[in-house]
PDB file of N, CA and C in Angstrom:
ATOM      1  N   UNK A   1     156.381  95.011 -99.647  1.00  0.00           N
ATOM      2  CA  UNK A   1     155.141  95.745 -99.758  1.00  0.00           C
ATOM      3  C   UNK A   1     154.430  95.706 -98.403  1.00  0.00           C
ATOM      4  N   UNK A   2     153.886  97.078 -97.900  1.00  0.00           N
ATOM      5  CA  UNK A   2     153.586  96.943 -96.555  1.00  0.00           C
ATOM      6  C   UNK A   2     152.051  96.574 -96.677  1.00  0.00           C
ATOM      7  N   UNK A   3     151.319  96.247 -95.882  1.00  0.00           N
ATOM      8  CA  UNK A   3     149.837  95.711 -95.867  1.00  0.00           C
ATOM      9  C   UNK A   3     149.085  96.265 -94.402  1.00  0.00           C
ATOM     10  N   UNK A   4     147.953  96.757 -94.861  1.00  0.00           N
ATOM     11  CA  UNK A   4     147.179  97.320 -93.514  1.00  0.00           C
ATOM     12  C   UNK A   4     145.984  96.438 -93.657  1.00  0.00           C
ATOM     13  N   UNK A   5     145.445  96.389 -92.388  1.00  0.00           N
ATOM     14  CA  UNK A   5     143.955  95.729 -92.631  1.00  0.00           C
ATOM     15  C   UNK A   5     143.114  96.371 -91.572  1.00  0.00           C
ATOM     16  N   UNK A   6     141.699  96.171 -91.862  1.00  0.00           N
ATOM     17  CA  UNK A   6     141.235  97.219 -90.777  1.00  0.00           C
ATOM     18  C   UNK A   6     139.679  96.592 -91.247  1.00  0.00           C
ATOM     19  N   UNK A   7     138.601  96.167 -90.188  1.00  0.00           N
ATOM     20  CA  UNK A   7     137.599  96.201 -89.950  1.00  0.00           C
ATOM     21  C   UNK A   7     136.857  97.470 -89.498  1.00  0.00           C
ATOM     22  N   UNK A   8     135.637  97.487 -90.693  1.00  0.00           N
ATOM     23  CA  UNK A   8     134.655  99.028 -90.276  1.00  0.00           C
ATOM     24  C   UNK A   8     133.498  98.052 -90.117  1.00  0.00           C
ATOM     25  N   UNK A   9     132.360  98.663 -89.249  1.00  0.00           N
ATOM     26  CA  UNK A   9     131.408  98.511 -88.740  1.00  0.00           C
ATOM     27  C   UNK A   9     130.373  99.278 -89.202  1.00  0.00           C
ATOM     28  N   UNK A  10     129.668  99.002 -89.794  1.00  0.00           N
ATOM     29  CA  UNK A  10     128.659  99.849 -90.379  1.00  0.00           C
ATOM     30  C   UNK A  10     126.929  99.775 -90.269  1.00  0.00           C
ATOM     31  N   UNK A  11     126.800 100.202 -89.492  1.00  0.00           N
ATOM     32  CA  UNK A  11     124.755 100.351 -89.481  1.00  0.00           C
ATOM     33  C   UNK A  11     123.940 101.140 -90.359  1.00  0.00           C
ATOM     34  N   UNK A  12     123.178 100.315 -90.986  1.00  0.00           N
ATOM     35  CA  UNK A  12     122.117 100.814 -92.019  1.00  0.00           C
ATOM     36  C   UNK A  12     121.217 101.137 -91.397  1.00  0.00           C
ATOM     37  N   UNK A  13     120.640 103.064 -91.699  1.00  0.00           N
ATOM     38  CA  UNK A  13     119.364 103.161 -90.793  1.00  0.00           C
ATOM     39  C   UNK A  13     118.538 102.393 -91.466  1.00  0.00           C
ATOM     40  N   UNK A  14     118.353 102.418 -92.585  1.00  0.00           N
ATOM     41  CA  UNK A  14     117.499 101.717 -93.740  1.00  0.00           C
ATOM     42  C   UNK A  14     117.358 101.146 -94.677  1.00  0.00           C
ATOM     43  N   UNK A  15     116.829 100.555 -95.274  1.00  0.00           N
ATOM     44  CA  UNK A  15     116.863  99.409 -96.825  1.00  0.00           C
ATOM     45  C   UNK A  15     117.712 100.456 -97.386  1.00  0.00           C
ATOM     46  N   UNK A  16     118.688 100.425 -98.487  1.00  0.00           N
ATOM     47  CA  UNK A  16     118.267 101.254 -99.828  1.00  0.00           C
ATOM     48  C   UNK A  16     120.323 101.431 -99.674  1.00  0.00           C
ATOM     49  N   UNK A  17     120.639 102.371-100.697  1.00  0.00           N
ATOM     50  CA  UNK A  17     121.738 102.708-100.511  1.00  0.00           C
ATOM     51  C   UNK A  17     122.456 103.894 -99.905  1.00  0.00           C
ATOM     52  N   UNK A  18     123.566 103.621 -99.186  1.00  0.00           N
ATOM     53  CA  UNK A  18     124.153 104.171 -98.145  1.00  0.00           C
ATOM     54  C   UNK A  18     125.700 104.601 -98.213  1.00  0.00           C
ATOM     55  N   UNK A  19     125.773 105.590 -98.081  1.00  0.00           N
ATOM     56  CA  UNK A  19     127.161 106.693 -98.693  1.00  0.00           C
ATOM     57  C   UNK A  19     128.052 106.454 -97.108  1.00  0.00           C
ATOM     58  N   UNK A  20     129.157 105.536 -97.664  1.00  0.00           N
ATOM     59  CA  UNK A  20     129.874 104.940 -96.768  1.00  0.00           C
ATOM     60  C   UNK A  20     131.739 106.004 -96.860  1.00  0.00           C
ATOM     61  N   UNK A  21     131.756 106.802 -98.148  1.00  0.00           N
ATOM     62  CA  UNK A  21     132.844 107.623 -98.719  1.00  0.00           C
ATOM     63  C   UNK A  21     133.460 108.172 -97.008  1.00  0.00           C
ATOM     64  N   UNK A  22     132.845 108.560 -96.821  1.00  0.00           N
ATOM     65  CA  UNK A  22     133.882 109.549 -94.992  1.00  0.00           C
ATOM     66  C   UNK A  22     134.077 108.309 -94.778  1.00  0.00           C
ATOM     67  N   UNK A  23     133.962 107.336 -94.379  1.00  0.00           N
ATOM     68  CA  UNK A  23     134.141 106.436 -93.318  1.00  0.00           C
ATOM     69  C   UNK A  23     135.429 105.638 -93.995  1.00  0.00           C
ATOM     70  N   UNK A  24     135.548 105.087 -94.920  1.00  0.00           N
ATOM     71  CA  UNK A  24     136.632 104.879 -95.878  1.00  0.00           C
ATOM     72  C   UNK A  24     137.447 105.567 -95.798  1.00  0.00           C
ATOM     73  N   UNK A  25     137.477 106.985 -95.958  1.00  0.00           N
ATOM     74  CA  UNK A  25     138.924 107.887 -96.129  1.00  0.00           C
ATOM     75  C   UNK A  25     138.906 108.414 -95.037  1.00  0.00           C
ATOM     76  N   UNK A  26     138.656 108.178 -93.896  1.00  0.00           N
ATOM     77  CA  UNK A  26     138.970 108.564 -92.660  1.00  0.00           C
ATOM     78  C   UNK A  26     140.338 107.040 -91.950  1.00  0.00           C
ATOM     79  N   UNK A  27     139.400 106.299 -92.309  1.00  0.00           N
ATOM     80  CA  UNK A  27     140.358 104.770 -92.443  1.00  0.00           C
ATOM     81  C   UNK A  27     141.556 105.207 -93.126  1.00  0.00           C
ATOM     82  N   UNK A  28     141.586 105.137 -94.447  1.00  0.00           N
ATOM     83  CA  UNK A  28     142.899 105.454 -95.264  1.00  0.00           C
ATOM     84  C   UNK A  28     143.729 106.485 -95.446  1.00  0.00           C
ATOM     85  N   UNK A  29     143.313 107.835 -94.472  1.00  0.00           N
ATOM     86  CA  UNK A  29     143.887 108.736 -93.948  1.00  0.00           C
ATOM     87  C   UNK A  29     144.828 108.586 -92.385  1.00  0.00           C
ATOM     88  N   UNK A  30     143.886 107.623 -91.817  1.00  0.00           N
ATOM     89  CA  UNK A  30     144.583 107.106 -90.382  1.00  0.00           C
ATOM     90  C   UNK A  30     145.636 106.041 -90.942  1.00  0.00           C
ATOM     91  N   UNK A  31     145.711 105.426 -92.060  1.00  0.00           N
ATOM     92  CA  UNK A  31     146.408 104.078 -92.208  1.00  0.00           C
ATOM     93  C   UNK A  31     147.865 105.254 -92.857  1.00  0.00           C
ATOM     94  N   UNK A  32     147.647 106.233 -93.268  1.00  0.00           N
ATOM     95  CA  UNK A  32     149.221 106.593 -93.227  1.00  0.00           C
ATOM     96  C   UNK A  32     149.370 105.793 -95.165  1.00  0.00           C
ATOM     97  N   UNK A  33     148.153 105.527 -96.127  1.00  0.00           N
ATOM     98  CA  UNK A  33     148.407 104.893 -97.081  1.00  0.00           C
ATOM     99  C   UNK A  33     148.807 106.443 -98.310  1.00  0.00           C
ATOM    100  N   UNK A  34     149.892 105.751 -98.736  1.00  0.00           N
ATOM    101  CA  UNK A  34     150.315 107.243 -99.663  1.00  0.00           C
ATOM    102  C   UNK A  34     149.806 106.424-101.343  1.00  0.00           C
ATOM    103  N   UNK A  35     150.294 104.995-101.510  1.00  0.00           N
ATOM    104  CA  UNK A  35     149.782 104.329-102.627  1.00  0.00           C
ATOM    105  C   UNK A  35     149.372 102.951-102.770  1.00  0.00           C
ATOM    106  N   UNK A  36     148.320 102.385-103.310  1.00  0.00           N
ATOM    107  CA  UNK A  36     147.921 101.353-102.883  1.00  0.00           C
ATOM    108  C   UNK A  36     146.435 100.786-103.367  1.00  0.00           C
ATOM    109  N   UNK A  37     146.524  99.744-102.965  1.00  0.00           N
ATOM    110  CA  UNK A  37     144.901  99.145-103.544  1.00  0.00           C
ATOM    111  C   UNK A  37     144.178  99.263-102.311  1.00  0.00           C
ATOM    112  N   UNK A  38     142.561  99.450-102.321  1.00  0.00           N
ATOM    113  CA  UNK A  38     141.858  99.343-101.138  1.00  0.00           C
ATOM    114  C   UNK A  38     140.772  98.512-101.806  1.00  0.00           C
ATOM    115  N   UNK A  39     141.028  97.205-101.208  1.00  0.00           N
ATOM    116  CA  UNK A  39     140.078  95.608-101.542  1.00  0.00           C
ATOM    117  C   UNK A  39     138.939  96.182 -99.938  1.00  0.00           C
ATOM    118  N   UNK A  40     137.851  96.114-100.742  1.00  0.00           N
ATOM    119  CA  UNK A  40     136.698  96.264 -99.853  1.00  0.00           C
ATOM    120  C   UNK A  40     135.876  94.575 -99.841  1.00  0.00           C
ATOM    121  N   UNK A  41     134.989  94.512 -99.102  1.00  0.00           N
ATOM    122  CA  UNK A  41     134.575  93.074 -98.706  1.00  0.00           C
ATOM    123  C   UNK A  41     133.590  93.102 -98.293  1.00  0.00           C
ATOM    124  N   UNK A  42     132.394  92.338 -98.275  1.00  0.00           N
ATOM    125  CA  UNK A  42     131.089  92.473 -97.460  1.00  0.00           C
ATOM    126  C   UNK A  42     130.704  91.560 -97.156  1.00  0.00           C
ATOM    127  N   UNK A  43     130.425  91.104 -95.681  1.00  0.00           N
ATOM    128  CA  UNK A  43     130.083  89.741 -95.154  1.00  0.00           C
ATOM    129  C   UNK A  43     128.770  89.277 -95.373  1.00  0.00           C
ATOM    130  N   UNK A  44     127.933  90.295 -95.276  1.00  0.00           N
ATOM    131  CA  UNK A  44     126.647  89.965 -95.752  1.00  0.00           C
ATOM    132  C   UNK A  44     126.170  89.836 -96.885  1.00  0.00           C
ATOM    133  N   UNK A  45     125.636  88.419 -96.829  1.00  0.00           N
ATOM    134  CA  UNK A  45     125.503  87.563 -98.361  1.00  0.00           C
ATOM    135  C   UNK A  45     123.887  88.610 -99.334  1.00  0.00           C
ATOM    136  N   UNK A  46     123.234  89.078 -98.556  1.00  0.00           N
ATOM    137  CA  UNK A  46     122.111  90.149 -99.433  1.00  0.00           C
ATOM    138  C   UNK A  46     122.344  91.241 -99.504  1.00  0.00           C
ATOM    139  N   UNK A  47     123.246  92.000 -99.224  1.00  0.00           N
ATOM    140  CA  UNK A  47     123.851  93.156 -99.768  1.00  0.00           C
ATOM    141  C   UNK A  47     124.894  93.107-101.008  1.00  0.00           C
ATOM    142  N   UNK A  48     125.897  94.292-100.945  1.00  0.00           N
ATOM    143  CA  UNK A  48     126.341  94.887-101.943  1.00  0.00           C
ATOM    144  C   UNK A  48     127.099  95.691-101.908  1.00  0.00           C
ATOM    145  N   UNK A  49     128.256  95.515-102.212  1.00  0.00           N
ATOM    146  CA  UNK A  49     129.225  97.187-102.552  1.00  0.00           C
ATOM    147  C   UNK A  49     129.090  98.148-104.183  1.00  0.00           C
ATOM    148  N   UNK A  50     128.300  98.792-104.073  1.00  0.00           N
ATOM    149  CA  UNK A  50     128.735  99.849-105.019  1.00  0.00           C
ATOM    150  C   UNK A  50     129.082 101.269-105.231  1.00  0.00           C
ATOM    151  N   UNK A  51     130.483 101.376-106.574  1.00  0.00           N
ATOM    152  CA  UNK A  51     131.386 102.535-106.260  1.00  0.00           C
ATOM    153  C   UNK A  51     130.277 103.172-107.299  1.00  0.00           C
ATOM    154  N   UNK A  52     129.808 104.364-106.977  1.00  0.00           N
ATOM    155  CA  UNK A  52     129.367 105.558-107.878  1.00  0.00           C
ATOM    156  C   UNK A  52     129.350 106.597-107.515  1.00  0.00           C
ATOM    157  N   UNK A  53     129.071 107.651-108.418  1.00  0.00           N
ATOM    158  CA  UNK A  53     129.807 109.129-108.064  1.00  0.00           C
ATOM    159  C   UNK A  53     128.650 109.483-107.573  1.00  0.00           C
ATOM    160  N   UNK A  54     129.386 110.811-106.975  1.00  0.00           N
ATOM    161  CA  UNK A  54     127.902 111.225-105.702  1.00  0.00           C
ATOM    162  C   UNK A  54     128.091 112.742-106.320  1.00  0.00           C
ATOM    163  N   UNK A  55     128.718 113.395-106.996  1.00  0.00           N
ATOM    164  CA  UNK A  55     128.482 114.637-107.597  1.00  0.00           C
ATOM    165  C   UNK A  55     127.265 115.210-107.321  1.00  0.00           C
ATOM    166  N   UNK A  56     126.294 114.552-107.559  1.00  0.00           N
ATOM    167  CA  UNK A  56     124.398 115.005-107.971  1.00  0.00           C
ATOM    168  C   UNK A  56     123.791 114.651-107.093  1.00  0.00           C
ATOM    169  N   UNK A  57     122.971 114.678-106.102  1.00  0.00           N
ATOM    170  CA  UNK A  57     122.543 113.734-104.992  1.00  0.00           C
ATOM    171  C   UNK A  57     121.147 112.922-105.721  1.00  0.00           C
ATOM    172  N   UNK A  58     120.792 113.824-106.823  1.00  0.00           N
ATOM    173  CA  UNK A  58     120.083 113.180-107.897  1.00  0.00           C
ATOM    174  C   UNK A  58     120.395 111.611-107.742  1.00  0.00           C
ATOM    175  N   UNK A  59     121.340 111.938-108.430  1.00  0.00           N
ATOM    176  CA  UNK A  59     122.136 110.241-108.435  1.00  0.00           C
ATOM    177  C   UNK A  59     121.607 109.340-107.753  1.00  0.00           C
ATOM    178  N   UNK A  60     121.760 109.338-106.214  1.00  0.00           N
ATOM    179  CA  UNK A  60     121.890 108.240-105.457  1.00  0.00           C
ATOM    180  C   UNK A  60     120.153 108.045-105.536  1.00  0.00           C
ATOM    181  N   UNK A  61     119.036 109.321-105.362  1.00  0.00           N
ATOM    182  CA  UNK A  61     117.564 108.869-105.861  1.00  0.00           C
ATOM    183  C   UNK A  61     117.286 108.243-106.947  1.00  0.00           C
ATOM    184  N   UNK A  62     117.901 108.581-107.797  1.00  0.00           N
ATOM    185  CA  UNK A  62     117.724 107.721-109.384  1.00  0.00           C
ATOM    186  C   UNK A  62     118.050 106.262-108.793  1.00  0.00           C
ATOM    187  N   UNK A  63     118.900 105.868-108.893  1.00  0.00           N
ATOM    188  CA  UNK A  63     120.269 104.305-108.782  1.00  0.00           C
ATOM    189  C   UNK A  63     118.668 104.051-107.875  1.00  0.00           C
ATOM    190  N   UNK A  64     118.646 104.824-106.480  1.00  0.00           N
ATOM    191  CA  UNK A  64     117.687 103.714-105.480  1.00  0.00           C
ATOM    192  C   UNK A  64     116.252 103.717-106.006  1.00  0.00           C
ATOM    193  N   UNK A  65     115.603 104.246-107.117  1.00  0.00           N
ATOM    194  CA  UNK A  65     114.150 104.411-108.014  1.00  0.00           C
ATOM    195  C   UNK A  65     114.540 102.965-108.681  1.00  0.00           C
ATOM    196  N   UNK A  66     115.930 103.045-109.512  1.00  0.00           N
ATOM    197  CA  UNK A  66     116.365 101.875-110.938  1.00  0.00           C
ATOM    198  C   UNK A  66     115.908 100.871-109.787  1.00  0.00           C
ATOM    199  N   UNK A  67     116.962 100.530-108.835  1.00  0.00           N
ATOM    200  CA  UNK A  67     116.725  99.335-108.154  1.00  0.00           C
ATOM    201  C   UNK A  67     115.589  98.913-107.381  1.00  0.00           C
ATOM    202  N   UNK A  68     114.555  99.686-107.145  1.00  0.00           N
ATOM    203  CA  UNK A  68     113.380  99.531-106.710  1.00  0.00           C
ATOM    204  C   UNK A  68     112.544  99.014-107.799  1.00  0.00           C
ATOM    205  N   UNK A  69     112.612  99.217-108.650  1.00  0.00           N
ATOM    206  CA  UNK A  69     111.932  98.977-110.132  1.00  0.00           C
ATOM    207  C   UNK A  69     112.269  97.377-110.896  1.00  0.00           C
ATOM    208  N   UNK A  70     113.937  97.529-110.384  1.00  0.00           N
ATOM    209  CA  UNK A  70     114.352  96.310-111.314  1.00  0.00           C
ATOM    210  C   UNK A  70     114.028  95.096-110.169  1.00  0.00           C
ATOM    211  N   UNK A  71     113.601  95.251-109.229  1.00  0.00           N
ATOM    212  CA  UNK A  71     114.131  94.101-107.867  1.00  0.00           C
ATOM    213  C   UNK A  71     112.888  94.269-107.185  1.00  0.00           C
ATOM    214  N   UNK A  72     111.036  94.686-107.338  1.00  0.00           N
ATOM    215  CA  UNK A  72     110.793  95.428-106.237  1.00  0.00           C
ATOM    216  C   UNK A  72     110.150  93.786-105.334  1.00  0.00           C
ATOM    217  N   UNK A  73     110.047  94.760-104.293  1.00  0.00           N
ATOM    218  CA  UNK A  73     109.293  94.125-103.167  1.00  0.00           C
ATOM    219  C   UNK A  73     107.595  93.709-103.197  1.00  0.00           C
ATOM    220  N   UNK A  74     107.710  92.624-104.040  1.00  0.00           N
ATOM    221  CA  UNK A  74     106.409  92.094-104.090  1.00  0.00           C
ATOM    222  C   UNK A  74     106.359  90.713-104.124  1.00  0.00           C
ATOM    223  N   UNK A  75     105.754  90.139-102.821  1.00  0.00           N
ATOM    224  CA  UNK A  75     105.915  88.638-102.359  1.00  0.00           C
ATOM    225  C   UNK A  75     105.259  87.852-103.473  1.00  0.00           C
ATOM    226  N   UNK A  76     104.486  88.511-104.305  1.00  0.00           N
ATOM    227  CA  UNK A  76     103.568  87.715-105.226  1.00  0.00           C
ATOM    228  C   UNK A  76     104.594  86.894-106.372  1.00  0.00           C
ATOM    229  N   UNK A  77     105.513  87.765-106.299  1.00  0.00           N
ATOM    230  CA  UNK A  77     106.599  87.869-107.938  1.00  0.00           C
ATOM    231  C   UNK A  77     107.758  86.576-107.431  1.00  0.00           C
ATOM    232  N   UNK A  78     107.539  86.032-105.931  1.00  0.00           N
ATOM    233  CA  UNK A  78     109.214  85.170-105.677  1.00  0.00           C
ATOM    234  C   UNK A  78     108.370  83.763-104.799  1.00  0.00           C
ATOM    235  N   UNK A  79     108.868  82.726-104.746  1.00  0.00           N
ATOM    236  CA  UNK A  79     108.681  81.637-103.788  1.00  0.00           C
ATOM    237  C   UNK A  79     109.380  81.598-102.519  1.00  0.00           C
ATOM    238  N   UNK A  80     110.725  82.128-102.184  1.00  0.00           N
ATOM    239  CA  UNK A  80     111.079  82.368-101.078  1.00  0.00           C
ATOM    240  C   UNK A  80     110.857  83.436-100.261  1.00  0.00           C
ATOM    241  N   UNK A  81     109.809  83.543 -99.378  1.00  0.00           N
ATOM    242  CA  UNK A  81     109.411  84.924 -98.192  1.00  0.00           C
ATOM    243  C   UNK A  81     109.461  85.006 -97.271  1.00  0.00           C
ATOM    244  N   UNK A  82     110.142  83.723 -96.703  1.00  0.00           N
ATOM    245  CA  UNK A  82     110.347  83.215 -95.021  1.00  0.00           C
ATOM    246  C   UNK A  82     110.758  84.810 -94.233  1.00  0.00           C
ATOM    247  N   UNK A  83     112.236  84.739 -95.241  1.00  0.00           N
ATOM    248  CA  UNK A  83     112.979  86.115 -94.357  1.00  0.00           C
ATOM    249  C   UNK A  83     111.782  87.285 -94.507  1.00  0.00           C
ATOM    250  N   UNK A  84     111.399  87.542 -95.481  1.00  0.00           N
ATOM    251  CA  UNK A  84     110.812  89.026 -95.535  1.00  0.00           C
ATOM    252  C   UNK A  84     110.469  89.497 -96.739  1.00  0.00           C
ATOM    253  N   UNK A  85     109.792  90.542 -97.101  1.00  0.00           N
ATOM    254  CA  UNK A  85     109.504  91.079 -98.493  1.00  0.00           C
ATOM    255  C   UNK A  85     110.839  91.579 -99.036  1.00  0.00           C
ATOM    256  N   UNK A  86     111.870  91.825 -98.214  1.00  0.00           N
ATOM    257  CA  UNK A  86     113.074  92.335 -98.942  1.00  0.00           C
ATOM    258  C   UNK A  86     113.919  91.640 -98.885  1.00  0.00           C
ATOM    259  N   UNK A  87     113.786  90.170 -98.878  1.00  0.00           N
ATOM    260  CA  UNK A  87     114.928  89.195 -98.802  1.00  0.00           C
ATOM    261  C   UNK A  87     115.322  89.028 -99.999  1.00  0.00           C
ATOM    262  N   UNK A  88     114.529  88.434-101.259  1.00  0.00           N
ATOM    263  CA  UNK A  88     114.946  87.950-102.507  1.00  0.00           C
ATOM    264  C   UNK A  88     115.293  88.997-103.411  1.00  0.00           C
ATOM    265  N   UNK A  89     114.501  90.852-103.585  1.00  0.00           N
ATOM    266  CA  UNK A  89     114.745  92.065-104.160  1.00  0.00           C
ATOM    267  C   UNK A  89     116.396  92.084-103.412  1.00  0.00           C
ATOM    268  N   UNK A  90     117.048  91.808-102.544  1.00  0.00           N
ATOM    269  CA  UNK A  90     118.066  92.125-102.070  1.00  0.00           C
ATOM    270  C   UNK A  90     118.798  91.239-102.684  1.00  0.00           C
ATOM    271  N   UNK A  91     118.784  89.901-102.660  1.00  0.00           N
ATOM    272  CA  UNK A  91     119.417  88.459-103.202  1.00  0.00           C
ATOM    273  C   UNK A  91     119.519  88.714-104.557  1.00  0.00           C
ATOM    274  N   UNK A  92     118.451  89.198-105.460  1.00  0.00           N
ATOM    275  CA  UNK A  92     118.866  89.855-106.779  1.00  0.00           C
ATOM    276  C   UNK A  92     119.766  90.619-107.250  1.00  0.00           C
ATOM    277  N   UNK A  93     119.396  91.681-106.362  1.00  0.00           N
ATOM    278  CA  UNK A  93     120.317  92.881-106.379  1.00  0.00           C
ATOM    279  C   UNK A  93     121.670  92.685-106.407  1.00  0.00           C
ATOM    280  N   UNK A  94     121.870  91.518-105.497  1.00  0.00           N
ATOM    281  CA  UNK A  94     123.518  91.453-105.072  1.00  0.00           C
ATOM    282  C   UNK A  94     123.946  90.800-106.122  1.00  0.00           C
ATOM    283  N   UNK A  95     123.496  90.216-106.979  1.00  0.00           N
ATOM    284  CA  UNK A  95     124.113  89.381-108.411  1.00  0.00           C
ATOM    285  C   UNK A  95     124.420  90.873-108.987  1.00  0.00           C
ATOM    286  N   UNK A  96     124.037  91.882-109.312  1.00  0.00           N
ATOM    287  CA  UNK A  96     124.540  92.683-109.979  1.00  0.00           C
ATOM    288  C   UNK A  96     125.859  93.815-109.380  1.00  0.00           C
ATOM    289  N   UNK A  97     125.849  93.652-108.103  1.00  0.00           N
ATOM    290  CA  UNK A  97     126.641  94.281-107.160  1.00  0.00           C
ATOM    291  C   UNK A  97     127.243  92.798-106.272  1.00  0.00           C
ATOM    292  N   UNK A  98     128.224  92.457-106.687  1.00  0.00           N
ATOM    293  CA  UNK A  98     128.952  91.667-105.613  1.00  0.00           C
ATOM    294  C   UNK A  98     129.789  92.574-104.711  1.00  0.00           C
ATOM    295  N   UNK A  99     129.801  91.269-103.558  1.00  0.00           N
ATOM    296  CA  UNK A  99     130.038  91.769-101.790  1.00  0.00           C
ATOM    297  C   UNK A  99     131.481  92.435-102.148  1.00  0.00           C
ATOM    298  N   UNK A 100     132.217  92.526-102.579  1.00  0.00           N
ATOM    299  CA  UNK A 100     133.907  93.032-102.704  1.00  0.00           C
ATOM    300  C   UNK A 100     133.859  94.069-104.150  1.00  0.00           C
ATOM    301  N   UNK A 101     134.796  94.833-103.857  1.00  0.00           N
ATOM    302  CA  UNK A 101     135.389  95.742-104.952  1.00  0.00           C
ATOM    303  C   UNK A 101     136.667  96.281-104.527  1.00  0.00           C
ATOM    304  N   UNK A 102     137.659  96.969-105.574  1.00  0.00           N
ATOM    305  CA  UNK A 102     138.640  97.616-105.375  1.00  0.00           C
ATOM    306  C   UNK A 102     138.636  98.957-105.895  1.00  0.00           C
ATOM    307  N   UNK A 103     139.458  99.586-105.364  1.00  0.00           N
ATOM    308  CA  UNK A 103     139.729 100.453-105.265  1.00  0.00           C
ATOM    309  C   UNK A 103     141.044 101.567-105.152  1.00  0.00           C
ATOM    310  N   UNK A 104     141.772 102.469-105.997  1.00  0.00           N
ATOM    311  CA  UNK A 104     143.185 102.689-105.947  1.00  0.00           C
ATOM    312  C   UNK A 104     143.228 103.769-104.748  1.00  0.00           C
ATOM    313  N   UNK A 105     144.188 103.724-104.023  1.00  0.00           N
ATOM    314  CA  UNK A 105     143.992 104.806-102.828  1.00  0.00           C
ATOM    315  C   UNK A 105     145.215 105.685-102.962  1.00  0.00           C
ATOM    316  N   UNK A 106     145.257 106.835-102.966  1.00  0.00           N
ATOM    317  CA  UNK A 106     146.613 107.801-103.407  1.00  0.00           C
ATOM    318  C   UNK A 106     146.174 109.368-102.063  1.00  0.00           C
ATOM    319  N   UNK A 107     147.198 108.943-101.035  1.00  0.00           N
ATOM    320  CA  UNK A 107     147.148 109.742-100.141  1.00  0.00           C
ATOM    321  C   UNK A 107     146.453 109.489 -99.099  1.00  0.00           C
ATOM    322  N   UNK A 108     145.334 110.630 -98.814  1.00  0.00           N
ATOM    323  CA  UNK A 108     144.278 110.020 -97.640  1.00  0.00           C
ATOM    324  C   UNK A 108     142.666 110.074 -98.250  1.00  0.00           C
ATOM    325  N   UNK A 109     143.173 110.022 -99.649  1.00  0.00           N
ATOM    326  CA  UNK A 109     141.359 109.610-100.034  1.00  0.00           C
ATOM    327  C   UNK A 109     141.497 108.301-101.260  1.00  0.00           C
ATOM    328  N   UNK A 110     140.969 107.680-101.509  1.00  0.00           N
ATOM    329  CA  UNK A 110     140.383 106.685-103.007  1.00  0.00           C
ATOM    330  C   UNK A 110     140.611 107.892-104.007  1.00  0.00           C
ATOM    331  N   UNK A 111     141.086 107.013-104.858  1.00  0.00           N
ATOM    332  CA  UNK A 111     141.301 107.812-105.809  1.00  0.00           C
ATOM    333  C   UNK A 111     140.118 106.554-106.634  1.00  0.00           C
ATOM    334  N   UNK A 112     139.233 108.108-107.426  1.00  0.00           N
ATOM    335  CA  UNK A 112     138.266 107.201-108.260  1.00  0.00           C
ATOM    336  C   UNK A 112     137.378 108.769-109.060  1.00  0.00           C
ATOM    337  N   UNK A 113     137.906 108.910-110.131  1.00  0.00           N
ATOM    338  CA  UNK A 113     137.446 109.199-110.909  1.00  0.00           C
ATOM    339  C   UNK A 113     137.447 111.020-110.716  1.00  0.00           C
ATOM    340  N   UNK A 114     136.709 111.893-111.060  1.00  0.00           N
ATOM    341  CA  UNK A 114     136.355 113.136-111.065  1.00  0.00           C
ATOM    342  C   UNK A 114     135.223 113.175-109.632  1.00  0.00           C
ATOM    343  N   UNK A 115     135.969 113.841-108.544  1.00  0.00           N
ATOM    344  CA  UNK A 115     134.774 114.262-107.700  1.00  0.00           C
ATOM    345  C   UNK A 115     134.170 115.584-107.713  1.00  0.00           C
ATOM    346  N   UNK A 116     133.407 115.508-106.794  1.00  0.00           N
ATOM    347  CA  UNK A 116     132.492 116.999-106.560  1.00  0.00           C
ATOM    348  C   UNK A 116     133.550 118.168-105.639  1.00  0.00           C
ATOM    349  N   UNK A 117     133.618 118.847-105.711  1.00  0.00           N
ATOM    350  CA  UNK A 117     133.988 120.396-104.724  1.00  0.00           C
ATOM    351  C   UNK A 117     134.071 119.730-103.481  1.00  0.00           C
ATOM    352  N   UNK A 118     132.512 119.267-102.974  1.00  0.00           N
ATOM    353  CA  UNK A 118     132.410 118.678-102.117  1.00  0.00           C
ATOM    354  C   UNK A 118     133.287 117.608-101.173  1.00  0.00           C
ATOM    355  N   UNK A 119     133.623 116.760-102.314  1.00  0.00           N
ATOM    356  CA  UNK A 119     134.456 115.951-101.809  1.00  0.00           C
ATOM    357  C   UNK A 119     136.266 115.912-101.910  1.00  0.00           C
ATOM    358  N   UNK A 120     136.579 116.923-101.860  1.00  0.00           N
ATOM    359  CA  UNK A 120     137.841 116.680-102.524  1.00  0.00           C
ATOM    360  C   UNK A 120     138.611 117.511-100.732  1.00  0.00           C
TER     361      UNK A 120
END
């Protein structure tokens, strides 16, 4: 079984969630992968990987409203604030989204579910 590995680099302009899909299948289009698992990983312990469909762009405003709501940024509500108002809403968050996920890869995109026009 052959094995690729590959470090991506990724900058967040901002808090919230961030559509990482091109950057992934540009990777697994260069890796030459026809079938296979794609194990994702995240070094940073207050973040998060999550897979959801982007069909609606609705979507990704809703998901970042839910998580603003379920996690928000109010120093009054936590005892740890050293880092920042978005240290512990983030530290929450990531219990429901852990740093790794998988993923089946078939060709040069993830294969995951029904996409948009858009993405195919």
């Amino acid at each position: 079984m052959a094995h690729t590995q590959h470090s991506l680099t990724i900058r967040a302009p901002k808090q919230g969630l961030l559509e990482i899909t091109n950057e992934i299948a540009r990777w697994v289009a260069h890796a030459s992968v026809t079938m296979g698992l794609l194990t994702l990983f995240l070094r940073h312990t207050s973040a998060s990987i999550l897979i959801q469909e982007n069909a609606d762009p609705d979507v990704l405003a809703d998901m970042e409203n839910f998580f603003a709501n379920l996690a928000p940024e109010d120093n009054s509500l936590y005892r740890h604030i050293a880092e920042g108002p978005d240290e512990m809403p983030a530290e929450e968050l990531q219990k429901f989204h852990p740093d790794g996920r998988h993923a089946g890869a078939f060709g040069p995109k993830t294969a995951r579910g029904r996409q948009s026009p858009s993405n195919k």
